[in-house]
Each structure stands twice: as C-alpha cells, then as structure tokens.
PDB file of N, CA and C in Angstrom:
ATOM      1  N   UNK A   1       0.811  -1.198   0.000  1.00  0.00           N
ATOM      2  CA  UNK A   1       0.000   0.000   0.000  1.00  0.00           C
ATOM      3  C   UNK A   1       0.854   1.261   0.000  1.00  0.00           C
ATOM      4  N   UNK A   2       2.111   1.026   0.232  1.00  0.00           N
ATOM      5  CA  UNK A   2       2.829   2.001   0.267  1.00  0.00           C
ATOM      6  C   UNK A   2       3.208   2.449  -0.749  1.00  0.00           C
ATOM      7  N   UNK A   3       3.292   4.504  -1.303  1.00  0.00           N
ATOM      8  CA  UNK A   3       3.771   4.552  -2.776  1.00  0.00           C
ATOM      9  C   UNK A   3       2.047   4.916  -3.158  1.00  0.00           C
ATOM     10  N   UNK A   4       1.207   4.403  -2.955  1.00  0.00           N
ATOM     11  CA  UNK A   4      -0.245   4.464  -3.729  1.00  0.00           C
ATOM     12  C   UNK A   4      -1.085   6.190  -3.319  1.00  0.00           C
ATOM     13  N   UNK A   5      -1.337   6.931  -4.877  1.00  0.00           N
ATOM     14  CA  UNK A   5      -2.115   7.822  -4.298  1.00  0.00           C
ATOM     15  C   UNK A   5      -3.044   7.651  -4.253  1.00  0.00           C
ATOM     16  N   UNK A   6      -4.145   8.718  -3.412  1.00  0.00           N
ATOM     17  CA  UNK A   6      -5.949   8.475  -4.146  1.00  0.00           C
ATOM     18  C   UNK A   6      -6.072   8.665  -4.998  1.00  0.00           C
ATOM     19  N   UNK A   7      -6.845   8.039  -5.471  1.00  0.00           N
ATOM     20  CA  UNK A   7      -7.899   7.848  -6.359  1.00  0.00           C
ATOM     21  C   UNK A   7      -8.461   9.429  -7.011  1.00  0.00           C
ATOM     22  N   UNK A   8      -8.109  10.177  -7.401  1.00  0.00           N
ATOM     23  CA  UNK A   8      -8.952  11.404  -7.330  1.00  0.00           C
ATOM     24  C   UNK A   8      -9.709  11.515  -8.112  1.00  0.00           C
ATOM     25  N   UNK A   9      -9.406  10.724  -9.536  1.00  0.00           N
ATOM     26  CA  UNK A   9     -10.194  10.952 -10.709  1.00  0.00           C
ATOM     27  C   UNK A   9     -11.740  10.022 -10.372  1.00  0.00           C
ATOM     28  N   UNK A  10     -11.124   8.942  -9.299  1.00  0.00           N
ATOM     29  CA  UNK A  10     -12.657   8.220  -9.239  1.00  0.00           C
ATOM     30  C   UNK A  10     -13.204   9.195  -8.331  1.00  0.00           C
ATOM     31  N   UNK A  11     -13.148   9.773  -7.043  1.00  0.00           N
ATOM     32  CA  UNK A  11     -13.266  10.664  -6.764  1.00  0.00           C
ATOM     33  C   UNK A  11     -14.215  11.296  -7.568  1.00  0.00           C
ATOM     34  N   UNK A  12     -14.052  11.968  -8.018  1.00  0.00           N
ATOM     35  CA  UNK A  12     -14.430  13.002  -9.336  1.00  0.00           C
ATOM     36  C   UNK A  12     -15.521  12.488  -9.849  1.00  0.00           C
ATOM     37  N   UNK A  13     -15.450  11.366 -10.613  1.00  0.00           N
ATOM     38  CA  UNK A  13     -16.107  10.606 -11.380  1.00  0.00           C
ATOM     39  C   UNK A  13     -17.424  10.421 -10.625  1.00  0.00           C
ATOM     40  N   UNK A  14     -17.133  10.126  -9.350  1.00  0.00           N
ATOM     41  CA  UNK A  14     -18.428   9.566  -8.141  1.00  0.00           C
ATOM     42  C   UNK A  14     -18.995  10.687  -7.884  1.00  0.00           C
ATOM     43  N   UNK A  15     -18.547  11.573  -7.774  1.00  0.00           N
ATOM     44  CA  UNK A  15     -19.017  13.321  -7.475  1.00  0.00           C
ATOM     45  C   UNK A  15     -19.805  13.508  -8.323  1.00  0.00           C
ATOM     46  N   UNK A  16     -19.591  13.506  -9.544  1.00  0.00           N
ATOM     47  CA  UNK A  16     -20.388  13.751 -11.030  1.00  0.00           C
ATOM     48  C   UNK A  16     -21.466  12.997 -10.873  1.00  0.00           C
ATOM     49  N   UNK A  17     -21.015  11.382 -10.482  1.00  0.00           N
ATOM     50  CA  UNK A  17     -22.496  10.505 -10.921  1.00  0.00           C
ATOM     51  C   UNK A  17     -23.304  10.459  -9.787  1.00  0.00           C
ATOM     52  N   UNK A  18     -23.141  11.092  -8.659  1.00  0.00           N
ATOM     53  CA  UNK A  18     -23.905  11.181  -7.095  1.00  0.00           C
ATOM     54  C   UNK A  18     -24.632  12.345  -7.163  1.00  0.00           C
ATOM     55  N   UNK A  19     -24.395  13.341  -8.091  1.00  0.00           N
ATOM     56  CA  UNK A  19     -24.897  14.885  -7.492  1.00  0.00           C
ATOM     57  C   UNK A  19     -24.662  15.548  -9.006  1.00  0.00           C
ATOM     58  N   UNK A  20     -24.492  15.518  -9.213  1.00  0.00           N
ATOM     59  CA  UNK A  20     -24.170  17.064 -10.554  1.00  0.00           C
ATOM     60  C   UNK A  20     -25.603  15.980 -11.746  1.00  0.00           C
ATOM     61  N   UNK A  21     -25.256  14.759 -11.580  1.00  0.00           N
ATOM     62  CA  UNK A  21     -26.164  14.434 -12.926  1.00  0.00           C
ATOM     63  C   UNK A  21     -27.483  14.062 -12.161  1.00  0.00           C
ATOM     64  N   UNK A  22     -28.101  13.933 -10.879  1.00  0.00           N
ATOM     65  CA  UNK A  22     -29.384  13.898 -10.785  1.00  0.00           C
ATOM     66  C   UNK A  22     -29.963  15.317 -11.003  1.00  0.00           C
ATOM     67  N   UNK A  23     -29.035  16.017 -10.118  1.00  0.00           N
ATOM     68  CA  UNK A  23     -29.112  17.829 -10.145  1.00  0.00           C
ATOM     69  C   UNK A  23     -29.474  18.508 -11.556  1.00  0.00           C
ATOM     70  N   UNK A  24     -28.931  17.856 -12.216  1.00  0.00           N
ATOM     71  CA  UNK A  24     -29.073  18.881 -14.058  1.00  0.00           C
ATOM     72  C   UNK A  24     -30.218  18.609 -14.235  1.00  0.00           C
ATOM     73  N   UNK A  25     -31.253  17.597 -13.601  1.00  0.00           N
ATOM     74  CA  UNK A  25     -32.282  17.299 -14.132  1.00  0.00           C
ATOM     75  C   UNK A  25     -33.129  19.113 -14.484  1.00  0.00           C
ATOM     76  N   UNK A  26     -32.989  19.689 -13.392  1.00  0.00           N
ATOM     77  CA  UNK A  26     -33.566  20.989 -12.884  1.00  0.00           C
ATOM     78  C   UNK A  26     -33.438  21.542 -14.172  1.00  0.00           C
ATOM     79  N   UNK A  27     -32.125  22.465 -14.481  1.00  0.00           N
ATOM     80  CA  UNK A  27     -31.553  22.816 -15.497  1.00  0.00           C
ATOM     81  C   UNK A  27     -31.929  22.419 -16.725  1.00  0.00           C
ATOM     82  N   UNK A  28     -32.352  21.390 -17.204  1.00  0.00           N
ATOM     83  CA  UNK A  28     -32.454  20.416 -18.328  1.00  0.00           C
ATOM     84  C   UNK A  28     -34.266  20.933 -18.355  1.00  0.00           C
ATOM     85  N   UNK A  29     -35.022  20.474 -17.108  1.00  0.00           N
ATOM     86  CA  UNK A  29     -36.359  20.428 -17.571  1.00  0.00           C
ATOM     87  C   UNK A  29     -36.980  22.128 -17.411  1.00  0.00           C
ATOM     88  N   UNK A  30     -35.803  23.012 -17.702  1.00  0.00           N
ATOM     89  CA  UNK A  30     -36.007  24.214 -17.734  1.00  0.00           C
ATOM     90  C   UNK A  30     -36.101  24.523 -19.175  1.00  0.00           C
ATOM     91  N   UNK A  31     -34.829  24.216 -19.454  1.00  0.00           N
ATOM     92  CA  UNK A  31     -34.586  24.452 -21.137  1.00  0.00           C
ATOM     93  C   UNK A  31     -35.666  23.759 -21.985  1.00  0.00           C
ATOM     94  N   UNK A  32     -36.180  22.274 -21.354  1.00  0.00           N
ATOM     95  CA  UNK A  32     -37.065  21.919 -22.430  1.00  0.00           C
ATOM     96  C   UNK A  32     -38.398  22.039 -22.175  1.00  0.00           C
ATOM     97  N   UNK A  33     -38.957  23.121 -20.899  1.00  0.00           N
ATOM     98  CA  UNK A  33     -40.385  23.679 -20.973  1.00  0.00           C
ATOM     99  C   UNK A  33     -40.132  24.847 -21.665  1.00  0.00           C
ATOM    100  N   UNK A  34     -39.156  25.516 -21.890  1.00  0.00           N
ATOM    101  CA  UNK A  34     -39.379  27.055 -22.666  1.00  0.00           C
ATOM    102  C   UNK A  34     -38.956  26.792 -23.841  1.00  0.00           C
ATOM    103  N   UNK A  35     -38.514  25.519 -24.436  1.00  0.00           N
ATOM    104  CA  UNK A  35     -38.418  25.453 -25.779  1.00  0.00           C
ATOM    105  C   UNK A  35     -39.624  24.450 -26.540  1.00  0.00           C
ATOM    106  N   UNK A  36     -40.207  23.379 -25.801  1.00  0.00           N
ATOM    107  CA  UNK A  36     -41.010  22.862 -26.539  1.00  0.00           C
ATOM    108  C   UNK A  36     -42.617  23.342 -25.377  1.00  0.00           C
ATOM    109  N   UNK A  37     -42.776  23.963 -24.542  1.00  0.00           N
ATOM    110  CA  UNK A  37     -43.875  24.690 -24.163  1.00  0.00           C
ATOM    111  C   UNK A  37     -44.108  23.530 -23.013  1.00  0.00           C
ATOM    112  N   UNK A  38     -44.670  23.696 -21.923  1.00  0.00           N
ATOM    113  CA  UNK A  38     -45.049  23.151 -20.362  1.00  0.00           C
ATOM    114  C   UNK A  38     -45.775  21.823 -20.878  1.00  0.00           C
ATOM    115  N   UNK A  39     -46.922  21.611 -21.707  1.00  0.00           N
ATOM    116  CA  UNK A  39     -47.232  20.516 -21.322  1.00  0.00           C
ATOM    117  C   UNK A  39     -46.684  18.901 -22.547  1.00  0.00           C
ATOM    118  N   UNK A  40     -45.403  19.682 -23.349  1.00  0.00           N
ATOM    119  CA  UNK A  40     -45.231  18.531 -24.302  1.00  0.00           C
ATOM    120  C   UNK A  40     -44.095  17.803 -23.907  1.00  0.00           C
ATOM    121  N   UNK A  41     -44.168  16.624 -23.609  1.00  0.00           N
ATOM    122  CA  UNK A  41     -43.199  15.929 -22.873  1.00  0.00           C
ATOM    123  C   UNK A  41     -41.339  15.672 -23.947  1.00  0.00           C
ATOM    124  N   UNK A  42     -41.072  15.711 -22.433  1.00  0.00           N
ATOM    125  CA  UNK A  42     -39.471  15.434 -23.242  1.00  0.00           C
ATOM    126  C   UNK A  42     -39.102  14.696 -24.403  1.00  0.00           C
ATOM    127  N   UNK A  43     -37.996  15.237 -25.355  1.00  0.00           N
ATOM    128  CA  UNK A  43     -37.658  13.754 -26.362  1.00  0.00           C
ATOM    129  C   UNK A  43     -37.075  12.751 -25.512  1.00  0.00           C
ATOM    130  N   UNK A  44     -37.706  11.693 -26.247  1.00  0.00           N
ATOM    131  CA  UNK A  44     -37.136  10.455 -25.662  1.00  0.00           C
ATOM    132  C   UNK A  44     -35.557  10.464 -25.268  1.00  0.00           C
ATOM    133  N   UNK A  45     -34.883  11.255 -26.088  1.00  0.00           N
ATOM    134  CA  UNK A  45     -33.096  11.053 -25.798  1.00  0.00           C
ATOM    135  C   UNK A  45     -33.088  11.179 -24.025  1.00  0.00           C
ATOM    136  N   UNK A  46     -33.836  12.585 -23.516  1.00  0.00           N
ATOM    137  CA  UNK A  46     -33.728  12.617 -22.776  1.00  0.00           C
ATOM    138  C   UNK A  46     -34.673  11.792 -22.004  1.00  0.00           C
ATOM    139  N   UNK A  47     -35.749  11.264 -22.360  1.00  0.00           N
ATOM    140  CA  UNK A  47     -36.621  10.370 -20.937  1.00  0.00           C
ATOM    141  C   UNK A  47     -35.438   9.093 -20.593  1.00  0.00           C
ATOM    142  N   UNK A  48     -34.708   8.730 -22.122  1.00  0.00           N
ATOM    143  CA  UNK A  48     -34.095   7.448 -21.438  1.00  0.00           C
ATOM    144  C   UNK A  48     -32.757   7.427 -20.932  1.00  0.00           C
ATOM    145  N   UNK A  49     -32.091   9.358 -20.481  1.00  0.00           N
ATOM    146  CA  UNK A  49     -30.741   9.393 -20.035  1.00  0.00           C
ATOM    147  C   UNK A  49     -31.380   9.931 -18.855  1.00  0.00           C
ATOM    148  N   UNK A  50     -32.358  10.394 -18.261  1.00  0.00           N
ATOM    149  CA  UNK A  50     -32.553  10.496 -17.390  1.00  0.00           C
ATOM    150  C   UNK A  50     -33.486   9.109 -16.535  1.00  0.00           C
ATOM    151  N   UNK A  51     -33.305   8.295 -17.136  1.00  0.00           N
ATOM    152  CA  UNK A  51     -34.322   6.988 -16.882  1.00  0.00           C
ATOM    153  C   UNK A  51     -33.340   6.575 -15.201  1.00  0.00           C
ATOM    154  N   UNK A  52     -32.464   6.392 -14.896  1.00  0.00           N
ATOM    155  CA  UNK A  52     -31.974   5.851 -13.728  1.00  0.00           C
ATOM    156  C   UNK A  52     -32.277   7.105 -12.456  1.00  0.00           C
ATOM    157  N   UNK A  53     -32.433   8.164 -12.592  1.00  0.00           N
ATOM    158  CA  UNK A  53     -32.836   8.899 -12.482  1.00  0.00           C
ATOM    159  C   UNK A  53     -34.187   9.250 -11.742  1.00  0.00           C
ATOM    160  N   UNK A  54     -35.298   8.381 -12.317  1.00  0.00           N
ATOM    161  CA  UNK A  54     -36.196   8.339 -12.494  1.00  0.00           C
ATOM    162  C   UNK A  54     -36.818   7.132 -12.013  1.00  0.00           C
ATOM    163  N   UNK A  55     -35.713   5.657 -11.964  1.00  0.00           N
ATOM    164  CA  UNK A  55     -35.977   4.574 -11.107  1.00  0.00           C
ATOM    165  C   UNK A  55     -35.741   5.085  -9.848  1.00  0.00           C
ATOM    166  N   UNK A  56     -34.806   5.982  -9.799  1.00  0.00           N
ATOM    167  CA  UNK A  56     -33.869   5.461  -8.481  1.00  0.00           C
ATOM    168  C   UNK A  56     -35.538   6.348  -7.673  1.00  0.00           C
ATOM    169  N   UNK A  57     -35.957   7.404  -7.940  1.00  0.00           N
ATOM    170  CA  UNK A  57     -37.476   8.607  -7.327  1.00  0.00           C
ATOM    171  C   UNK A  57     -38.604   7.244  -7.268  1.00  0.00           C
ATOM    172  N   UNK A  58     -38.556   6.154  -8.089  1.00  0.00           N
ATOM    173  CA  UNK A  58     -39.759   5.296  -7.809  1.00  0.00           C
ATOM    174  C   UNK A  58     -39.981   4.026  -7.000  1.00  0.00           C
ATOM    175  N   UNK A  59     -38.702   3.892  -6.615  1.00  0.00           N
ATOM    176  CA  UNK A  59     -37.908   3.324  -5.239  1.00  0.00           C
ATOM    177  C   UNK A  59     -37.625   4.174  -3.754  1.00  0.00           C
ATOM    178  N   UNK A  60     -37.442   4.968  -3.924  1.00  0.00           N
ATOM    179  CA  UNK A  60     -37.196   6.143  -2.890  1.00  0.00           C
ATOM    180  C   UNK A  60     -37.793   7.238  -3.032  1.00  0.00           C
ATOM    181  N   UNK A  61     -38.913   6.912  -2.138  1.00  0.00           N
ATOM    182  CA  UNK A  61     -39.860   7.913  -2.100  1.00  0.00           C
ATOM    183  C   UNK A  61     -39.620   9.701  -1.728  1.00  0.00           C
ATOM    184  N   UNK A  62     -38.343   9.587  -1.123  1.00  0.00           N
ATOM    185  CA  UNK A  62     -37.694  10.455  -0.231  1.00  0.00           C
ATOM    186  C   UNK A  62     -37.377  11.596  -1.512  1.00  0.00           C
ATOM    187  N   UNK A  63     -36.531  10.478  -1.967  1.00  0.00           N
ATOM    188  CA  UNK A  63     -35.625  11.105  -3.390  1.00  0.00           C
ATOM    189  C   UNK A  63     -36.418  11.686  -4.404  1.00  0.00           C
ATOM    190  N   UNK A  64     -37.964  11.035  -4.696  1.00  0.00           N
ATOM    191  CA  UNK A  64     -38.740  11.478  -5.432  1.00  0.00           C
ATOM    192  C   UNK A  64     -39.119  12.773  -4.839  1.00  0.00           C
ATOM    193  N   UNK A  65     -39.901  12.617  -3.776  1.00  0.00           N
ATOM    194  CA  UNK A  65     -40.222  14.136  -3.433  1.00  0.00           C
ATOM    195  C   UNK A  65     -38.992  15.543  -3.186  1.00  0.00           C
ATOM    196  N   UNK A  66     -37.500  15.082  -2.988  1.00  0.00           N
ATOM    197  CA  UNK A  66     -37.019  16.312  -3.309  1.00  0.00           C
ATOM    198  C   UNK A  66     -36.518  16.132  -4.889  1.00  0.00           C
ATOM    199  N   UNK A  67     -36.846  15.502  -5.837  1.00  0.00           N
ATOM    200  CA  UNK A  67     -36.472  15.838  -6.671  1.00  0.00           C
ATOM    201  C   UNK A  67     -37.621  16.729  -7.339  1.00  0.00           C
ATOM    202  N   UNK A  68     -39.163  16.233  -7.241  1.00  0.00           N
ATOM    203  CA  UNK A  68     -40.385  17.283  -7.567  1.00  0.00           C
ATOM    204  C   UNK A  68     -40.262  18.653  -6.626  1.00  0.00           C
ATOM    205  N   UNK A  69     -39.541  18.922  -5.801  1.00  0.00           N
ATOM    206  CA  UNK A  69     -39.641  20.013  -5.378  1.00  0.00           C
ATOM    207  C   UNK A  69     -38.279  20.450  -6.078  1.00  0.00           C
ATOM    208  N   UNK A  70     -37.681  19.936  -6.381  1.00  0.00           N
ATOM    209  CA  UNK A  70     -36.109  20.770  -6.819  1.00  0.00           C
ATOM    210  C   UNK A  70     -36.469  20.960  -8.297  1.00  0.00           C
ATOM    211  N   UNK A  71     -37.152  20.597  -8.877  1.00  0.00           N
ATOM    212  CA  UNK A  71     -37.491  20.711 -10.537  1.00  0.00           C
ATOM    213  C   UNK A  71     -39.045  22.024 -10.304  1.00  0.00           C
ATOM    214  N   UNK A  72     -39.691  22.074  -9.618  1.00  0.00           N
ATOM    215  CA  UNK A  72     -40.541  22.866  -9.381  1.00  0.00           C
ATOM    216  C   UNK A  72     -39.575  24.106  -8.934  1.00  0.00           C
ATOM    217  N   UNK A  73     -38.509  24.789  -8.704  1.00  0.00           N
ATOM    218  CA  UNK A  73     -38.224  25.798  -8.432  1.00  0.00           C
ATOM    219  C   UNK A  73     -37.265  26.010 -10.084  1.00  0.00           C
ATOM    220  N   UNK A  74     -36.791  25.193 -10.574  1.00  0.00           N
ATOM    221  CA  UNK A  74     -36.612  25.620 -11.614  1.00  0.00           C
ATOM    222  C   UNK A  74     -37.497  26.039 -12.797  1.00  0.00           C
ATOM    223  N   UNK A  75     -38.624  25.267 -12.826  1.00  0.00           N
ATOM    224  CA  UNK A  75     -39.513  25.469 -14.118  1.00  0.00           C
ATOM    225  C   UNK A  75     -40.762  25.923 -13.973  1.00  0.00           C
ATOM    226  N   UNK A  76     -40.875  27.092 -14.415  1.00  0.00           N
ATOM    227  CA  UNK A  76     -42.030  28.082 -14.503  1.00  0.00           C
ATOM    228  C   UNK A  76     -43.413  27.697 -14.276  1.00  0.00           C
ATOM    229  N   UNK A  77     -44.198  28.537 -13.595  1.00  0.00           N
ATOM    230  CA  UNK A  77     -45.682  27.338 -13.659  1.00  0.00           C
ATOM    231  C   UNK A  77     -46.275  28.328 -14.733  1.00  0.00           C
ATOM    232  N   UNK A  78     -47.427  27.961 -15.077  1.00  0.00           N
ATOM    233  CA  UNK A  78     -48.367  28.438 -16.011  1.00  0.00           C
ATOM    234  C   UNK A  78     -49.232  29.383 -14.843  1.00  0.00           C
ATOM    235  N   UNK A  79     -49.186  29.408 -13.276  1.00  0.00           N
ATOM    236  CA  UNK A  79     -50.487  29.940 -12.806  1.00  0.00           C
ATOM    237  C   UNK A  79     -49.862  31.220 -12.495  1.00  0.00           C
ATOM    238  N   UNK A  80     -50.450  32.706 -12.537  1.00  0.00           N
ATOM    239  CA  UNK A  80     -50.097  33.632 -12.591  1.00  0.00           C
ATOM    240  C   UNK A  80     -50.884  34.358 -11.229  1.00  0.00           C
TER     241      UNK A  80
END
C-alpha cells in the first residue's frame, strides 16, 4: 500500500455521478419547458438518459419528493 495515491479521478467521477447528474435534471427540464412549451413531454433522448434517475425517485420515495420540489423551483408554472 505504500507509494499508492488516491484515487482522485474516481473521486471526481463519483461526485459527477452522485450529485451534478441527478441535479441537471432541474436545469435540463427548464430548457425543455421554454423550448417545446409546459405541457409537451421530453424527447425520448432525454426520458431514457434520465431513466436511472427516475428509477432510483420510484424506489425512494424520499428522493422522489425532493427531486419534484427541486425541478418545481426551476420550471415556470403556467399559474399567474
């Protein structure tokens, strides 16, 4: 064990796939209510890169509800 550094790039890598890519969901379903309008659903590219995403909210109920509240502060409502 001696001689060995961390890991940083996995590091990194785990950072990205724990938090930055459930997080973009926000970001993402921003851009595609003001470009294809609130009630027309995503292209598929994106329903099936956000699909793990989307298991992991229908297993974990927890995760589901802050992810509908974290996508609700990004994307506009229709009620005025």
């Amino acid at each position: 064990m001696e001689g060995m550094k961390p890991n940083y790039l996995g590091a990194m890598l785990a950072t990205i796939l724990f938090l930055v890519y459930p997080l973009s969901v926000g970001p993402v379903a921003r851009v595609c209510v003001a470009l294809r309008g609130q009630n027309t659903p995503p292209p598929p590219t994106l329903i099936a890169f956000y699909a793990p995403v989307e298991w992991v909210g229908d297993h974990f109920p927890a995760f589901n509800n802050f992810m509908v509240w974290y996508v609700s502060k990004w994307v506009p409502t229709d009620a005025s």
